[in-house]
Protein backbone atom coordinates (compact mmCIF):
# COMPACT_ATOMS: atom_id res chain seq x y z
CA UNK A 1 -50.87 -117.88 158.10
CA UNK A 2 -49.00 -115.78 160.54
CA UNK A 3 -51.56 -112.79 161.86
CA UNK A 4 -49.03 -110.15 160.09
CA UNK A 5 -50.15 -112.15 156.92
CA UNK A 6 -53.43 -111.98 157.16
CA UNK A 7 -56.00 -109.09 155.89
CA UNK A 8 -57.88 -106.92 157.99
CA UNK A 9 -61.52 -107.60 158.32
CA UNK A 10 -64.19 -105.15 158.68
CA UNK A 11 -66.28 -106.47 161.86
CA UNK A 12 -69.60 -105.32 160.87
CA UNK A 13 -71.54 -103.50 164.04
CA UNK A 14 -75.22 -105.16 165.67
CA UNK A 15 -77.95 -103.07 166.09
CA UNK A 16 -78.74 -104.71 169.70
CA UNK A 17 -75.52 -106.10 171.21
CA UNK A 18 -76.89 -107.34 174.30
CA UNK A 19 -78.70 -110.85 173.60
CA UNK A 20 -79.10 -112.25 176.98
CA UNK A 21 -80.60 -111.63 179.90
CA UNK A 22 -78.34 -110.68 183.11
CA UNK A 23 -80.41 -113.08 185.39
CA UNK A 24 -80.05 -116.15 183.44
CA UNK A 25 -76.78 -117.87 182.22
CA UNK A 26 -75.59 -116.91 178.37
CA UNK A 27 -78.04 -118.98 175.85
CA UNK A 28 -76.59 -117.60 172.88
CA UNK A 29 -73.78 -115.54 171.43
CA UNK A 30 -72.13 -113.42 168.90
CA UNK A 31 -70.07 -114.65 166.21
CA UNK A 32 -68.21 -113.17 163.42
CA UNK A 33 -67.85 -114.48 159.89
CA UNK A 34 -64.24 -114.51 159.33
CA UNK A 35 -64.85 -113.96 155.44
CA UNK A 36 -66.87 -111.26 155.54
CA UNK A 37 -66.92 -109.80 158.84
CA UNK A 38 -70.64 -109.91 159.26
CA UNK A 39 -72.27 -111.37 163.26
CA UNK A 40 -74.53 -114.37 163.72
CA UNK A 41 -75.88 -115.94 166.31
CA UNK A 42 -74.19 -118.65 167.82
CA UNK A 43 -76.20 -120.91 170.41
CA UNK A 44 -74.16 -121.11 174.07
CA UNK A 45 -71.98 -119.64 175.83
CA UNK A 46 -68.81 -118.46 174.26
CA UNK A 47 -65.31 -119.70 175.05
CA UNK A 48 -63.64 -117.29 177.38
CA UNK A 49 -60.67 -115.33 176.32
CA UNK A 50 -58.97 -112.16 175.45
CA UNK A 51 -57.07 -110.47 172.94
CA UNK A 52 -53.57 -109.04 174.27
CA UNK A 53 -50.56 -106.77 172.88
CA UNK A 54 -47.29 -107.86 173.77
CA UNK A 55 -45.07 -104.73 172.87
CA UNK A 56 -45.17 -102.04 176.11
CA UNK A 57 -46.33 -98.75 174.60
CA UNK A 58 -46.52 -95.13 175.91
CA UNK A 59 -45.60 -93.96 179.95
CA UNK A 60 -45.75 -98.22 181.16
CA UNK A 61 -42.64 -98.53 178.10
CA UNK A 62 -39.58 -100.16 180.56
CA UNK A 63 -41.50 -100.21 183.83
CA UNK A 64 -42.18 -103.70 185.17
CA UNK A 65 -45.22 -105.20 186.62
């Protein structure tokens, strides 16, 4: 299913966020439910990544990097 396909989920909001300690490497992380939305806990660290727009809006529109 192409993401223009798919529905919109509501990601529910955590009370606490932070779950880790700055001093010690990631033990656990958050996870969404991609049914309902809703965060768990997930045990380790998380996979590294980043979400990105392709189209160029606003004053950057035309100017290259």
């Amino acid at each position: 299913m192409s993401a223009e396909q798919q529905p919109e989920i509501p990601l529910q909001p955590v009370e606490r966020p932070i779950i880790c300690s700055p001093c010690h490497e990631p033990a656990e992380h958050w996870q969404y439910d991609r049914q309902t939305g809703a965060a768990y806990h997930a045990a380790g660290r998380r996979p590294a990544g980043y979400w990105y727009e392709t189209d160029r809006v606003g004053s950057q529109r035309g100017r290259r990097c």
